[in-house]
N, C-alpha and C. Protein backbone atom coordinates (compact mmCIF):
# COMPACT_ATOMS: atom_id res chain seq x y z
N UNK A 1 -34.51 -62.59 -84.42
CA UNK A 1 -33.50 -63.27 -85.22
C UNK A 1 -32.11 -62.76 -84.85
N UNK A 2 -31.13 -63.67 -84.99
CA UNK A 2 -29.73 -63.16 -84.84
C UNK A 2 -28.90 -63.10 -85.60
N UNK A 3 -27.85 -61.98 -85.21
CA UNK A 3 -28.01 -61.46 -85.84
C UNK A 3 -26.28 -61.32 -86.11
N UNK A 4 -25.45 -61.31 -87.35
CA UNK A 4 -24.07 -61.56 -87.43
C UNK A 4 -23.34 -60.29 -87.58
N UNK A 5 -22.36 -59.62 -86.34
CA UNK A 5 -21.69 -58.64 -86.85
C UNK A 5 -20.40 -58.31 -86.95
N UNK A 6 -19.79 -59.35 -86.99
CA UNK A 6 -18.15 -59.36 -87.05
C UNK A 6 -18.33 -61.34 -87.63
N UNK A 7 -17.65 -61.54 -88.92
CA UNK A 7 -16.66 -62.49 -88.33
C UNK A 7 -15.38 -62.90 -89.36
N UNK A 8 -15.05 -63.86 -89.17
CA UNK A 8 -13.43 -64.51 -89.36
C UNK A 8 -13.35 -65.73 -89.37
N UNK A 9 -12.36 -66.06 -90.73
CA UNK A 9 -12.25 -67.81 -90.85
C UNK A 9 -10.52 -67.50 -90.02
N UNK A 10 -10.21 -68.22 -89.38
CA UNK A 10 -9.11 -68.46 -88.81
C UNK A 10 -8.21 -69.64 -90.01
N UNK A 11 -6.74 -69.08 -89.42
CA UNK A 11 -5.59 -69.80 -90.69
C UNK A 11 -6.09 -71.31 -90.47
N UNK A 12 -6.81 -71.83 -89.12
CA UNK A 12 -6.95 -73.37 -89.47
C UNK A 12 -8.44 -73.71 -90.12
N UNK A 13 -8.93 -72.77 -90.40
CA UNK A 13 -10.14 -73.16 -91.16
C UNK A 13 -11.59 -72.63 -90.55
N UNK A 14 -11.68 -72.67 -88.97
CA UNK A 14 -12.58 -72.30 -88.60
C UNK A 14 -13.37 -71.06 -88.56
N UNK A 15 -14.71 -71.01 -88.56
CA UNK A 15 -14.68 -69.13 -88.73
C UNK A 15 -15.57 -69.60 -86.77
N UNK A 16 -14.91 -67.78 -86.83
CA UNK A 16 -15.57 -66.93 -85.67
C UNK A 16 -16.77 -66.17 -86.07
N UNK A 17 -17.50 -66.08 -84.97
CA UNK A 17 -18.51 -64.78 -85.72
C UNK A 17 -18.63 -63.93 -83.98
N UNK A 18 -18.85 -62.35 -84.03
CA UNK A 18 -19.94 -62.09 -82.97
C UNK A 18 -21.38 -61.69 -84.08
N UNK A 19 -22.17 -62.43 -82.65
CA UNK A 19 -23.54 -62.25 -83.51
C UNK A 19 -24.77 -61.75 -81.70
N UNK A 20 -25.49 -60.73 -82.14
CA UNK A 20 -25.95 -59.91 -81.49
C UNK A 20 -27.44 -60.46 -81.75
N UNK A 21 -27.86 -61.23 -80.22
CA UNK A 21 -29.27 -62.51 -80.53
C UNK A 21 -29.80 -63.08 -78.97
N UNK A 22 -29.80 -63.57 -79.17
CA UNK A 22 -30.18 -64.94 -78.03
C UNK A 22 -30.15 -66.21 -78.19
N UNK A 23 -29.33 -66.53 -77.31
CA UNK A 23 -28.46 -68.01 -77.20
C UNK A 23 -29.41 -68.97 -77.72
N UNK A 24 -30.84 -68.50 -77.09
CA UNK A 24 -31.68 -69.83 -77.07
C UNK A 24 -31.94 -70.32 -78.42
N UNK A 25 -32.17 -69.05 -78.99
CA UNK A 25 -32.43 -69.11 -80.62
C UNK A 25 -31.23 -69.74 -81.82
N UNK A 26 -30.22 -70.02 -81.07
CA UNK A 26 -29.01 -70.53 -82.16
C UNK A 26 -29.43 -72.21 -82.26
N UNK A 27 -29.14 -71.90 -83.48
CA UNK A 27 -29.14 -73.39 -84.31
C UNK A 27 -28.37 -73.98 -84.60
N UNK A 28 -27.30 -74.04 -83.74
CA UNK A 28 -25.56 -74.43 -83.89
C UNK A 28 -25.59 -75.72 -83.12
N UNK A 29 -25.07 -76.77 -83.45
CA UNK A 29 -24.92 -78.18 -82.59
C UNK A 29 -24.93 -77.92 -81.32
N UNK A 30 -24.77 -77.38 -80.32
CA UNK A 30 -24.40 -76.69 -78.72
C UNK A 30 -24.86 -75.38 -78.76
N UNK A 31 -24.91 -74.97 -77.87
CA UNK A 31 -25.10 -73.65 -76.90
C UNK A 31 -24.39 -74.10 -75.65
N UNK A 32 -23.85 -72.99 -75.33
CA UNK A 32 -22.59 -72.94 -74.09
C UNK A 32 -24.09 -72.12 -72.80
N UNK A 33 -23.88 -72.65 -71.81
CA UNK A 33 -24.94 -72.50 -71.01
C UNK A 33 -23.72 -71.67 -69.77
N UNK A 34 -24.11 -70.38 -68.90
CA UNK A 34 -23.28 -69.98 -67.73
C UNK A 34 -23.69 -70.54 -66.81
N UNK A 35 -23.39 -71.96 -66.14
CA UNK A 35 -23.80 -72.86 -65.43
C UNK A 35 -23.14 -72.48 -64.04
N UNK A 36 -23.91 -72.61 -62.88
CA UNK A 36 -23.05 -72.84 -61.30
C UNK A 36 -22.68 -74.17 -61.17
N UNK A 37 -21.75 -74.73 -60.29
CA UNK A 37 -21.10 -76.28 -60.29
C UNK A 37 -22.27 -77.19 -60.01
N UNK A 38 -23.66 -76.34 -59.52
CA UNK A 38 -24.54 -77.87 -58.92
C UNK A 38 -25.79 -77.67 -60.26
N UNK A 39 -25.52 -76.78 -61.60
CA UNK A 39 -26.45 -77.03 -62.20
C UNK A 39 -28.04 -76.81 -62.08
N UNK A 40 -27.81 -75.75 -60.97
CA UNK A 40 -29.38 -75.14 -60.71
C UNK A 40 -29.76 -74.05 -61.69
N UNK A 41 -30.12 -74.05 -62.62
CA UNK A 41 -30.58 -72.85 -63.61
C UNK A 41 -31.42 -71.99 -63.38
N UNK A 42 -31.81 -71.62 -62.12
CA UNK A 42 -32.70 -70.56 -61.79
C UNK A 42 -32.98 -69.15 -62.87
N UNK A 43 -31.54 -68.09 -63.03
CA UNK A 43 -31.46 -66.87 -63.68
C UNK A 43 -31.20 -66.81 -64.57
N UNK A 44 -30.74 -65.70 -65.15
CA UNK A 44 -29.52 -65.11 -66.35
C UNK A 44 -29.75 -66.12 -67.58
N UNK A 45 -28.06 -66.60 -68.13
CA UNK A 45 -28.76 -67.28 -69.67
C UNK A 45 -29.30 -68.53 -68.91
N UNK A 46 -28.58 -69.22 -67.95
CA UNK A 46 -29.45 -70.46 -67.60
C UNK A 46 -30.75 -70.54 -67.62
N UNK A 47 -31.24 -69.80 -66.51
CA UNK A 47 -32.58 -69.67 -66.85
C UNK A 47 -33.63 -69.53 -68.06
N UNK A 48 -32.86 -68.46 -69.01
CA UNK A 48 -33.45 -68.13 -70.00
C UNK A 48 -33.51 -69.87 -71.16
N UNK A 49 -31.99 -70.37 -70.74
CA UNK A 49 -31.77 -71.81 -71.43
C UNK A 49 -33.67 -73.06 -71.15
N UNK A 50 -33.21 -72.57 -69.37
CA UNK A 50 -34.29 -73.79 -68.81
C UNK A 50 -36.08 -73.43 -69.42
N UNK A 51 -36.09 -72.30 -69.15
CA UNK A 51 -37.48 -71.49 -69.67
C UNK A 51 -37.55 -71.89 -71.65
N UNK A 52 -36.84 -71.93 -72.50
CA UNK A 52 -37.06 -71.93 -73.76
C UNK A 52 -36.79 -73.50 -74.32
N UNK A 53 -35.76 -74.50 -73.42
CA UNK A 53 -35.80 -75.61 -73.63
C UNK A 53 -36.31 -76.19 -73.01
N UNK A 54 -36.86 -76.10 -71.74
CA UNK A 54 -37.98 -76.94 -70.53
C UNK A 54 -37.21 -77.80 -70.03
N UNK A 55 -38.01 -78.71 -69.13
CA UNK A 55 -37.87 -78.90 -67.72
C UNK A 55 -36.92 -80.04 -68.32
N UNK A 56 -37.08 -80.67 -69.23
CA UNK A 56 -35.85 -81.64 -69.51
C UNK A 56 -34.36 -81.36 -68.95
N UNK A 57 -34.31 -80.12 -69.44
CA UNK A 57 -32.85 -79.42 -69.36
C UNK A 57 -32.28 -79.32 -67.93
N UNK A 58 -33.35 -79.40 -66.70
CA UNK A 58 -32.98 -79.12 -65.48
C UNK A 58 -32.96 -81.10 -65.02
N UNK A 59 -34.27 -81.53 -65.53
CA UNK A 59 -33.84 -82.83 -65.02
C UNK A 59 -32.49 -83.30 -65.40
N UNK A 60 -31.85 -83.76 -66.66
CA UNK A 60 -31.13 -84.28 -67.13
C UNK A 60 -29.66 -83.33 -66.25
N UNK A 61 -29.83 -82.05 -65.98
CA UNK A 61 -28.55 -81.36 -65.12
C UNK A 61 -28.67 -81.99 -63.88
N UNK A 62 -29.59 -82.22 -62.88
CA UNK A 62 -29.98 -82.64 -61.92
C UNK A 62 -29.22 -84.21 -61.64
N UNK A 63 -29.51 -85.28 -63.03
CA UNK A 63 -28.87 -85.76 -62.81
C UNK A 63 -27.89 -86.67 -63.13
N UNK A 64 -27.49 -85.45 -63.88
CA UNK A 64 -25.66 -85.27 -64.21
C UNK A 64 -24.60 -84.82 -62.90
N UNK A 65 -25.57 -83.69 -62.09
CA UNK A 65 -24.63 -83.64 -61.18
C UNK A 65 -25.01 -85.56 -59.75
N UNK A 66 -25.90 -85.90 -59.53
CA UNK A 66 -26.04 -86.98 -59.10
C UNK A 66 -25.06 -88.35 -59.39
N UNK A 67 -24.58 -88.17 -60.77
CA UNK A 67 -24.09 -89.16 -61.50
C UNK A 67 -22.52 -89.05 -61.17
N UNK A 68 -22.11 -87.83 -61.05
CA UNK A 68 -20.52 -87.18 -61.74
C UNK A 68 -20.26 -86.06 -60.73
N UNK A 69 -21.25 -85.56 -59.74
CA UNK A 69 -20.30 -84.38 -58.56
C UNK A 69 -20.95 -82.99 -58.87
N UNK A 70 -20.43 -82.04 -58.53
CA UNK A 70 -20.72 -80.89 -59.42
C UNK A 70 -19.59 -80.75 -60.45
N UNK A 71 -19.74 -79.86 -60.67
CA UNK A 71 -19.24 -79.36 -62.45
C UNK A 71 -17.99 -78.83 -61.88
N UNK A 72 -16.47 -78.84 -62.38
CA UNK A 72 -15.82 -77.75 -62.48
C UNK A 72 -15.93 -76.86 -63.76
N UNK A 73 -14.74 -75.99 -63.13
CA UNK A 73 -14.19 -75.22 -64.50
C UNK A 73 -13.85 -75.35 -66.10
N UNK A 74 -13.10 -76.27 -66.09
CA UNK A 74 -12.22 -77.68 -66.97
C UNK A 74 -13.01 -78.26 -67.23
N UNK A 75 -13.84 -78.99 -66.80
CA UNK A 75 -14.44 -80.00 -66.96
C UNK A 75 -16.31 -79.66 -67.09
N UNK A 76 -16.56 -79.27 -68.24
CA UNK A 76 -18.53 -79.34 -68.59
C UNK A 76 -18.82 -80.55 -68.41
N UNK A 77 -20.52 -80.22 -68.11
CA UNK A 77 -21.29 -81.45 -68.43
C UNK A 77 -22.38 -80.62 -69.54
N UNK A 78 -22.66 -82.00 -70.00
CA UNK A 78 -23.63 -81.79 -71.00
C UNK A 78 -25.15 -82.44 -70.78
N UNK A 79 -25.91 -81.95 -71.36
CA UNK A 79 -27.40 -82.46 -71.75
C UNK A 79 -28.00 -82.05 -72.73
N UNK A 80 -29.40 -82.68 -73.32
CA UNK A 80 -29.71 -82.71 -74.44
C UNK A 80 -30.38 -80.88 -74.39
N UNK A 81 -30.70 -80.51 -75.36
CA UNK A 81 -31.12 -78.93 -75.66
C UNK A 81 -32.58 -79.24 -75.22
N UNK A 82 -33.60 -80.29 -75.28
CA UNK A 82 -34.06 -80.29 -74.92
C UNK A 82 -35.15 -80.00 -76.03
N UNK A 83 -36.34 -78.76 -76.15
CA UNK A 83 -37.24 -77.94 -77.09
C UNK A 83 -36.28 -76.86 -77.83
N UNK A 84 -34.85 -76.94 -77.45
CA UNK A 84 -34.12 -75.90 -78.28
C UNK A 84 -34.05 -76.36 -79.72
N UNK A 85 -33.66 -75.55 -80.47
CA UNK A 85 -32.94 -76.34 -82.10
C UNK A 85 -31.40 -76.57 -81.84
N UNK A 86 -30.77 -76.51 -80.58
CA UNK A 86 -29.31 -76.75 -80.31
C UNK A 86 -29.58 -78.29 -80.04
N UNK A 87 -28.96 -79.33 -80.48
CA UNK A 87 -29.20 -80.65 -80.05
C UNK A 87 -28.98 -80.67 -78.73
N UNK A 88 -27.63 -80.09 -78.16
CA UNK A 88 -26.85 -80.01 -76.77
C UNK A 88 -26.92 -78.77 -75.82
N UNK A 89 -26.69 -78.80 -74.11
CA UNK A 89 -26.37 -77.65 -73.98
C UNK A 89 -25.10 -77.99 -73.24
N UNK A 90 -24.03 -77.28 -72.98
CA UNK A 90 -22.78 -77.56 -72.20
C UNK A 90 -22.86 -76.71 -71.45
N UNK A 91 -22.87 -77.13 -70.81
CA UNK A 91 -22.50 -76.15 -68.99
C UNK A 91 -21.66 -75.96 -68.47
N UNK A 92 -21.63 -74.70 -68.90
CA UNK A 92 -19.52 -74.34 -68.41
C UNK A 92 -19.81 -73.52 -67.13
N UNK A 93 -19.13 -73.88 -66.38
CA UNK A 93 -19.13 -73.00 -65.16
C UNK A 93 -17.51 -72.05 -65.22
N UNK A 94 -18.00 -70.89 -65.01
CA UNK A 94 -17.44 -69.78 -65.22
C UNK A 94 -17.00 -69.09 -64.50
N UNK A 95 -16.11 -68.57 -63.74
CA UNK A 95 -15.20 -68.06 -62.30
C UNK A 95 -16.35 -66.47 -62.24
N UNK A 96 -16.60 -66.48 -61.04
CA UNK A 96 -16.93 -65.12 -60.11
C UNK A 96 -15.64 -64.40 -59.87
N UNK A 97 -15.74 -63.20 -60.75
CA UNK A 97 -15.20 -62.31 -60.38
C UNK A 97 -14.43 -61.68 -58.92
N UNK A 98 -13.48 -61.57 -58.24
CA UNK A 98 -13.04 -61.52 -56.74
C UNK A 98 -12.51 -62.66 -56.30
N UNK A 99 -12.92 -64.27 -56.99
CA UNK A 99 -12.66 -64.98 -56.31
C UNK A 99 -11.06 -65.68 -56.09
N UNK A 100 -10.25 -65.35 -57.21
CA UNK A 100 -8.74 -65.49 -57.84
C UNK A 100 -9.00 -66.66 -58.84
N UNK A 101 -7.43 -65.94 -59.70
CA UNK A 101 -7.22 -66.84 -60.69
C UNK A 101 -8.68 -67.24 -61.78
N UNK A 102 -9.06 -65.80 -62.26
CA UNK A 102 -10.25 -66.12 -62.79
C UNK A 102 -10.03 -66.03 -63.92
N UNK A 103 -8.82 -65.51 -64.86
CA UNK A 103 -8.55 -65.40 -66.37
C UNK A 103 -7.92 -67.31 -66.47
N UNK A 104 -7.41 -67.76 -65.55
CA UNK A 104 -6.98 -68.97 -65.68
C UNK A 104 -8.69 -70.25 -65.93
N UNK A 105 -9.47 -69.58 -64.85
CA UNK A 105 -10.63 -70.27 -64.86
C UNK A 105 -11.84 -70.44 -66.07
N UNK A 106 -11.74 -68.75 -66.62
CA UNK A 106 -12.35 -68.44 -67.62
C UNK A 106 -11.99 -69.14 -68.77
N UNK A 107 -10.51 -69.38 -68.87
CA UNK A 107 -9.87 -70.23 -69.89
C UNK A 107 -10.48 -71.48 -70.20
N UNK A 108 -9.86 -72.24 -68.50
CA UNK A 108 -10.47 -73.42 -68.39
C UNK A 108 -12.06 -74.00 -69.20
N UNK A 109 -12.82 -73.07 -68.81
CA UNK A 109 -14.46 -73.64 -69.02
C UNK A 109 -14.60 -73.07 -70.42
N UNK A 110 -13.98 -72.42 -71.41
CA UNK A 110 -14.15 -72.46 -72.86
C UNK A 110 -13.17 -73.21 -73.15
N UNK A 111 -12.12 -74.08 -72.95
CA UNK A 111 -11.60 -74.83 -73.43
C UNK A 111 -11.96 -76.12 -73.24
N UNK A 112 -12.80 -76.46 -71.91
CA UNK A 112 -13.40 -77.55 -71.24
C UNK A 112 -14.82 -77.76 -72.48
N UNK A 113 -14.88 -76.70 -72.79
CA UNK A 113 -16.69 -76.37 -73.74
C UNK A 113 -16.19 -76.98 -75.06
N UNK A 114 -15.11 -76.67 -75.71
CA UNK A 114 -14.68 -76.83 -76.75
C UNK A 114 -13.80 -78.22 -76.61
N UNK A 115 -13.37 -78.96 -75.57
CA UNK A 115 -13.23 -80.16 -75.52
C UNK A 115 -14.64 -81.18 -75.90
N UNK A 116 -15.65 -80.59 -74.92
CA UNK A 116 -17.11 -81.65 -74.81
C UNK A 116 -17.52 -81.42 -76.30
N UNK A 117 -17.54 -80.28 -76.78
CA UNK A 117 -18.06 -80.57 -78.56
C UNK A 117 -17.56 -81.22 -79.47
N UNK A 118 -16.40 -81.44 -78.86
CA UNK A 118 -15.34 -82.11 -80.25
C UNK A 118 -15.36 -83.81 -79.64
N UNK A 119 -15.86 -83.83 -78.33
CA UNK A 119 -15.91 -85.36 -77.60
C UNK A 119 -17.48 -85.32 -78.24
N UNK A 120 -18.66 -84.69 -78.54
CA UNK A 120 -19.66 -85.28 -78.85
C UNK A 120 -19.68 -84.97 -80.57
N UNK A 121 -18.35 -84.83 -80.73
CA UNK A 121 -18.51 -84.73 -82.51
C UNK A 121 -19.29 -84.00 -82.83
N UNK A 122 -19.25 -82.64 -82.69
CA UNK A 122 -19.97 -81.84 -83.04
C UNK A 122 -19.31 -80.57 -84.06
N UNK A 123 -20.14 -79.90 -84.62
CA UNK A 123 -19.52 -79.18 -85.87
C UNK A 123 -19.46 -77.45 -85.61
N UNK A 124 -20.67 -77.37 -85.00
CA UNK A 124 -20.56 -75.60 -84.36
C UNK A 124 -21.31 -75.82 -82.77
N UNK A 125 -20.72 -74.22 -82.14
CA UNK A 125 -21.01 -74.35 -80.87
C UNK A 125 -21.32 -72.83 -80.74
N UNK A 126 -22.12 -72.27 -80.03
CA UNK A 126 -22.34 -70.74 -79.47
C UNK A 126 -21.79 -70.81 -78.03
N UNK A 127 -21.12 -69.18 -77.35
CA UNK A 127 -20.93 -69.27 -76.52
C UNK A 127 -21.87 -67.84 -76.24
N UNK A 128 -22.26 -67.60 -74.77
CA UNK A 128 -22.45 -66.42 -74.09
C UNK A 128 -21.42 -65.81 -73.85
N UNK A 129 -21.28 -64.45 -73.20
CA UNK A 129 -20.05 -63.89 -73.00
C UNK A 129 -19.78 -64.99 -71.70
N UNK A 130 -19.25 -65.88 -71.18
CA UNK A 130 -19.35 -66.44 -69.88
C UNK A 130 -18.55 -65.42 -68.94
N UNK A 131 -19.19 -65.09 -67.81
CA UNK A 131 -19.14 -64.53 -66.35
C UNK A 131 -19.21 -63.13 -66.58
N UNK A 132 -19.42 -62.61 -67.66
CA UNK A 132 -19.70 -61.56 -67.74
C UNK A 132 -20.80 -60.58 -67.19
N UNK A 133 -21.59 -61.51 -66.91
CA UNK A 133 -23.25 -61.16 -66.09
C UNK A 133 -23.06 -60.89 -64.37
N UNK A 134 -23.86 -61.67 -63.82
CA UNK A 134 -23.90 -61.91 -62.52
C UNK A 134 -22.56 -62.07 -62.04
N UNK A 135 -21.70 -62.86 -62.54
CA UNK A 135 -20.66 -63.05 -61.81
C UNK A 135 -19.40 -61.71 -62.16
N UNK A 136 -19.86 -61.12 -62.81
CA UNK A 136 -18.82 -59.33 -62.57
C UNK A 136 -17.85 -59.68 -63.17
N UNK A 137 -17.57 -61.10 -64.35
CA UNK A 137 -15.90 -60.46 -64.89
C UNK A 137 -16.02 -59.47 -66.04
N UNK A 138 -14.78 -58.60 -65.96
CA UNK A 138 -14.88 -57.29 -66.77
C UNK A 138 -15.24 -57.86 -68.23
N UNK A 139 -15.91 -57.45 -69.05
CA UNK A 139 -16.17 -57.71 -70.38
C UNK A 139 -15.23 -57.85 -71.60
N UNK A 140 -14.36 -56.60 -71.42
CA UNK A 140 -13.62 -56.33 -72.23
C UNK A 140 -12.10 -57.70 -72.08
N UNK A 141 -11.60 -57.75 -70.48
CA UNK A 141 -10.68 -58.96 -69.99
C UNK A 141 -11.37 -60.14 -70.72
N UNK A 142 -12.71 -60.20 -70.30
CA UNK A 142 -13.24 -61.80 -70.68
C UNK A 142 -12.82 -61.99 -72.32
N UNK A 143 -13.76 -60.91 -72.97
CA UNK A 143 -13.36 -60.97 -74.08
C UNK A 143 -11.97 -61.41 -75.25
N UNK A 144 -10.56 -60.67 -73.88
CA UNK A 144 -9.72 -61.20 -74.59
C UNK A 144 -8.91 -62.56 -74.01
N UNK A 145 -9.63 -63.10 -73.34
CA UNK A 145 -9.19 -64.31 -72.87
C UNK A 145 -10.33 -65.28 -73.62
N UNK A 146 -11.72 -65.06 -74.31
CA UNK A 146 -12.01 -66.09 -74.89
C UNK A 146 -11.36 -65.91 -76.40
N UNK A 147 -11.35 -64.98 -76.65
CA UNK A 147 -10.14 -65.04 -78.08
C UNK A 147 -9.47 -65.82 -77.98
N UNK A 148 -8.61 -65.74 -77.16
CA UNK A 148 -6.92 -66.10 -76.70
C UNK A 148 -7.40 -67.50 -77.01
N UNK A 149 -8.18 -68.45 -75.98
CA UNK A 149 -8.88 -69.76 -75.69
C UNK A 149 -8.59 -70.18 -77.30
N UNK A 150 -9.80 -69.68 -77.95
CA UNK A 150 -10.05 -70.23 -79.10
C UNK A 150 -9.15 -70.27 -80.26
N UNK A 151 -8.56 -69.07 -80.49
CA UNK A 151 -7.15 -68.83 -81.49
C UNK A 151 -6.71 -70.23 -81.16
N UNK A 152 -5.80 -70.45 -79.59
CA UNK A 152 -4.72 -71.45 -79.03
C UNK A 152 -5.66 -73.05 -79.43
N UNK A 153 -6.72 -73.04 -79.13
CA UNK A 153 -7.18 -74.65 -79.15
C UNK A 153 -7.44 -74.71 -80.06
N UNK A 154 -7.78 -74.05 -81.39
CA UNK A 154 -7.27 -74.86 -82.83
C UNK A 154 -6.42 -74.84 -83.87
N UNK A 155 -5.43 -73.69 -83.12
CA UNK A 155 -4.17 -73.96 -83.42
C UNK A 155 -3.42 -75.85 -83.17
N UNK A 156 -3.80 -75.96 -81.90
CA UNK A 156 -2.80 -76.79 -81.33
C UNK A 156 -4.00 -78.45 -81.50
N UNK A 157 -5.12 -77.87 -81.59
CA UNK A 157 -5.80 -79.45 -81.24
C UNK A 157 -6.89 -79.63 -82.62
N UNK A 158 -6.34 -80.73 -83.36
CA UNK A 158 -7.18 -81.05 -84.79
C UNK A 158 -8.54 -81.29 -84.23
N UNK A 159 -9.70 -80.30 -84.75
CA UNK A 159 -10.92 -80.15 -84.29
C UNK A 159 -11.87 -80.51 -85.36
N UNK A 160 -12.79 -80.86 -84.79
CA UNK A 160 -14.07 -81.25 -86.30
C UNK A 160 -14.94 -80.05 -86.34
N UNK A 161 -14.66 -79.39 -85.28
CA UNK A 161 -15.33 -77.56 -84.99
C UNK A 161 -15.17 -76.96 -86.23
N UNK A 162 -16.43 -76.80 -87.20
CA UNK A 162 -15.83 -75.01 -87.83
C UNK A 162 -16.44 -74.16 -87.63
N UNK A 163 -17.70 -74.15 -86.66
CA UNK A 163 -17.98 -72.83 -86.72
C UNK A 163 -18.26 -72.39 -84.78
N UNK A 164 -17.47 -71.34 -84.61
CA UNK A 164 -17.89 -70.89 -83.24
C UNK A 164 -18.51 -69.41 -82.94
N UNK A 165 -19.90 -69.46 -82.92
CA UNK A 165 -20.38 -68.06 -82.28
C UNK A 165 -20.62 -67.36 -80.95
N UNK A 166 -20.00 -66.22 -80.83
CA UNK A 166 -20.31 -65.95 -79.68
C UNK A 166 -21.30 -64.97 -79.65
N UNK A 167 -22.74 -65.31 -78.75
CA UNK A 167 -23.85 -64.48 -78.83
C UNK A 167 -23.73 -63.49 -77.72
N UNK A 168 -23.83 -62.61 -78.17
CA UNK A 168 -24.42 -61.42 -77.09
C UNK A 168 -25.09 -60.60 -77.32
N UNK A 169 -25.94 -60.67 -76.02
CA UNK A 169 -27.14 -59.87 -76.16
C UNK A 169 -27.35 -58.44 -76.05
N UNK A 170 -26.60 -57.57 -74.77
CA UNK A 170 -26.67 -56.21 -74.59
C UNK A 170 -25.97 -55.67 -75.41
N UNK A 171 -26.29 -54.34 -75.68
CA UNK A 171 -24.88 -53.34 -76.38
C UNK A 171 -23.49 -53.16 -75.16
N UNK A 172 -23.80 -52.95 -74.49
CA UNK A 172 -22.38 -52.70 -73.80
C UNK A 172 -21.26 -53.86 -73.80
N UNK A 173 -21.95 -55.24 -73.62
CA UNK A 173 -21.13 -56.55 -74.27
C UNK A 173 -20.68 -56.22 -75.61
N UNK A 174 -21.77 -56.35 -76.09
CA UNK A 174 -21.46 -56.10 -77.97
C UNK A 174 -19.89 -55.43 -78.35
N UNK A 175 -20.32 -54.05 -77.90
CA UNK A 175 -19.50 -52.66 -77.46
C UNK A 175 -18.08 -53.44 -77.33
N UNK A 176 -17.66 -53.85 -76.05
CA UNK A 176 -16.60 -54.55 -75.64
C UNK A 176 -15.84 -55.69 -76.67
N UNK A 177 -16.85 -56.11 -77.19
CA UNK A 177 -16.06 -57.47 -77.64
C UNK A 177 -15.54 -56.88 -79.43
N UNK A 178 -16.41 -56.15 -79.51
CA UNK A 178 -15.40 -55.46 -80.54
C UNK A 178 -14.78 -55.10 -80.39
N UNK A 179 -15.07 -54.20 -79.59
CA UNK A 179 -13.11 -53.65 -79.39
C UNK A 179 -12.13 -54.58 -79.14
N UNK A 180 -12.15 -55.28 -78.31
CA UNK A 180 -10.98 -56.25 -78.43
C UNK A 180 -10.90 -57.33 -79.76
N UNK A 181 -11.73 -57.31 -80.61
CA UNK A 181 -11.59 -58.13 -81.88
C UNK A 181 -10.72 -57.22 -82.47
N UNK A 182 -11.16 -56.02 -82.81
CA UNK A 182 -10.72 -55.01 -83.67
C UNK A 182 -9.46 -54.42 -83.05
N UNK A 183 -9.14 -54.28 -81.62
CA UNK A 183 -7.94 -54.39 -81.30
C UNK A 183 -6.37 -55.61 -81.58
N UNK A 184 -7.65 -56.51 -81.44
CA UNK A 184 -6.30 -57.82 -81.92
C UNK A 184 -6.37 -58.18 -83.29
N UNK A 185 -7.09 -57.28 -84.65
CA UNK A 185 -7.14 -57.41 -85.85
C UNK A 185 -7.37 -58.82 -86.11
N UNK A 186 -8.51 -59.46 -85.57
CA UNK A 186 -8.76 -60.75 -85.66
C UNK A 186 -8.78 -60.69 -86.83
C-alpha cells in the first residue's frame, strides 16, 4: 500500500502529496509513465507499468507511436492503464542526463503530462521521480524543477487537476525530495 508522507494544498486549490509506493498501485486518473520517444517499455517504471497493466499498454504505445512519430519532451502520448486502476498512462519522456538542456526538458515533459490530463479531463495524476533512474538526472535538481513545473502551471493555467502525487519508491529519492520540499517550505 502507499503510502502518504508530505503534503500541501497549494493557494490555487490543488494539493501535492509525496507518497512512498508504487506507481502501479495508484488509483489516481493517470500515472505518469518514464517513457523513451519510441515507447518500448522494456525496464524501470515502464516496465514495471507494462508487467502490472499488460500487453495492452505496449500495443496501444506501439501504436501511438505508428500513428503520431515518437514522443517528445513537450509533447506525451497517452494510453489506456490497461489492468491498472489508473484509467490512463502518459508517457512522458524525460531528458538523459549529459545530454544538454535537461532542466529545460525535464520541465517540458511534466508540463506536457499535466497538459494531456487536463486535455483528457482528468482530476488527479501520479508522477515518478522522471529521469531520475536510468537516465542519471540528479534527484535532488529534478526534484526542484518538478516543484517549480507544478507551483508555475497552476498558478498560470485554470486546471480541473486537484490532486498531484508524486510516487517514489527508494529511500534515497524519498530522502531528496524532501529536502527540497522542506527547503522551499512548500
Amino acid at each position: 500500500m502507499n503510502n502518504v508522507l508530505v503534503d500541501r494544498v497549494l493557494p490555487t486549490g490543488q494539493t501535492i502529496q509525496i507518497v512512498q509506493g508504487d506507481i502501479t498501485a495508484e488509483t489516481t486518473d493517470a500515472i505518469v509513465n518514464a517513457a523513451n520517444e519510441y515507447l518500448q517499455h522494456g525496464a524501470g517504471v515502464a516496465g514495471a507499468i507494462v508487467r502490472q497493466g499488460g500487453p495492452v499498454i505496449q500495443q496501444e504505445s506501439d501504436a501511438w507511436v505508428r500513428e503520431n512519430g515518437t514522443v517528445s519532451h513537450s509533447k506525451p502520448a497517452w494510453t489506456s492503464g490497461g489492468k491498472l486502476a489508473a484509467k490512463y498512462v502518459i508517457h512522458a519522456v524525460g531528458p538523459v542526463w549529459g545530454d544538454g538542456d535537461e532542466d529545460v526538458k525535464l520541465a517540458a515533459a511534466i508540463h506536457g503530462s499535466l497538459e494531456a490530463a487536463d486535455a483528457l479531463k482528468l482530476s488527479s495524476i501520479s508522477f515518478p521521480a522522471l529521469s531520475t533512474g536510468i537516465f542519471g538526472f540528479p534527484k535532488e535538481r529534478a526534484a526542484g524543477v518538478i516543484y517549480t513545473v507544478i507551483d508555475r502551471y497552476f498558478s498560470q493555467i485554470g486546471s480541473g487537476i486537484k490532486m498531484v502525487r508524486l510516487v517514489l519508491f527508494d529511500k534515497e529519492t524519498i530522502e531528496a525530495f524532501i529536502k527540497v520540499w522542506k527547503a522551499a517550505d512548500r
